[in-house]
Protein backbone atom coordinates (compact mmCIF):
# COMPACT_ATOMS: atom_id res chain seq x y z
CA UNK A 1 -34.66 -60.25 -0.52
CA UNK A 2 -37.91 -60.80 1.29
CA UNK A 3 -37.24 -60.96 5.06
CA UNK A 4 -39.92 -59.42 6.97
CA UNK A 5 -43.84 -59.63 7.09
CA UNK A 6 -46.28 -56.94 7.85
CA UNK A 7 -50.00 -57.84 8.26
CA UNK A 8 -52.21 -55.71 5.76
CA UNK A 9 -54.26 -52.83 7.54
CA UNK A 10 -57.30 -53.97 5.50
CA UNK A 11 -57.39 -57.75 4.88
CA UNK A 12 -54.63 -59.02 7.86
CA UNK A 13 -53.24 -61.21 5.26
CA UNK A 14 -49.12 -61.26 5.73
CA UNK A 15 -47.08 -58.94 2.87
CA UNK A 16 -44.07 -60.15 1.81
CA UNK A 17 -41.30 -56.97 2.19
CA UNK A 18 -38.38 -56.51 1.94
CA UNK A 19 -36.92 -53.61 4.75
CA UNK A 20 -34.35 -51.92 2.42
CA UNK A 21 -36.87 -51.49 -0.58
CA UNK A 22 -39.22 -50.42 1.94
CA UNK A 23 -36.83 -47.59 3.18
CA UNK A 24 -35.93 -46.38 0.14
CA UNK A 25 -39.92 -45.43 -0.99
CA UNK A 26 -41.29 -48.83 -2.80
CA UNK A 27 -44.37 -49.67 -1.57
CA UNK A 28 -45.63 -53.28 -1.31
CA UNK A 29 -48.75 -54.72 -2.32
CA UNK A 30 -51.21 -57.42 -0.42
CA UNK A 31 -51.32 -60.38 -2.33
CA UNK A 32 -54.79 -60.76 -1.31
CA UNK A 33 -56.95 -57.51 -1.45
CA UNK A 34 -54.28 -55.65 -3.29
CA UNK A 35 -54.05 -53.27 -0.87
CA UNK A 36 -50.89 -50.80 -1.24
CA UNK A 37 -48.46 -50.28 1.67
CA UNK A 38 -45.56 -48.07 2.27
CA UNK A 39 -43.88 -45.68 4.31
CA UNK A 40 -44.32 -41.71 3.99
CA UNK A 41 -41.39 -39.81 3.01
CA UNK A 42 -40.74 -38.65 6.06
CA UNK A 43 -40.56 -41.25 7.97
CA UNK A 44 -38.03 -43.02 6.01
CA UNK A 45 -34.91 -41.95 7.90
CA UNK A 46 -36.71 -42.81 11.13
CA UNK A 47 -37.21 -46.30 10.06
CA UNK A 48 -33.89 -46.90 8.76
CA UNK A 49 -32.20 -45.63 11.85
CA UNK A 50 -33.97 -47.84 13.81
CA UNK A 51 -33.22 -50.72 11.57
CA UNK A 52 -29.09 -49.85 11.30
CA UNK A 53 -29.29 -49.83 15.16
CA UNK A 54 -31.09 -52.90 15.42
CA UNK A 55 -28.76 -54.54 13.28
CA UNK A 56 -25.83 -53.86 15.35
CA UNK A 57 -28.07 -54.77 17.89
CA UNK A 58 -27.97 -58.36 16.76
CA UNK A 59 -24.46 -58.55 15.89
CA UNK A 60 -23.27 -57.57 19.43
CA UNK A 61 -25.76 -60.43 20.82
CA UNK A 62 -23.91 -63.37 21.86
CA UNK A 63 -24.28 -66.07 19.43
CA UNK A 64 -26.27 -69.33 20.42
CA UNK A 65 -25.00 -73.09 19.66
């Protein structure tokens, strides 16, 4: 599931990624220039820390109407 966007480091144009794949070592490609994009091994539990946290982050937010 695509959710998020991440401008590409060479081009700017907006990759399609999905967080989860991302975390778990795929990398994504620009659909421009082609350019390759993931993270390094290590910093894989880093990211998905911070993503379970902001999660329950949003959950505990009140809702709006």
């Amino acid at each position: 599931m695509i959710d998020q966007y991440i401008p590409c480091p060479v081009c700017r144009t907006q990759i399609p990624i999905d967080l989860h794949l991302l975390i778990q070592g795929v990398q994504f490609s620009c659909p421009n220039c082609q350019a390759a994009i993931g993270l390094a091994s290590e910093s894989r539990s880093v990211v998905s820390e911070a993503v379970d946290n902001f999660e329950k982050l949003k959950k505990m937010a009140p809702q709006k109407k």
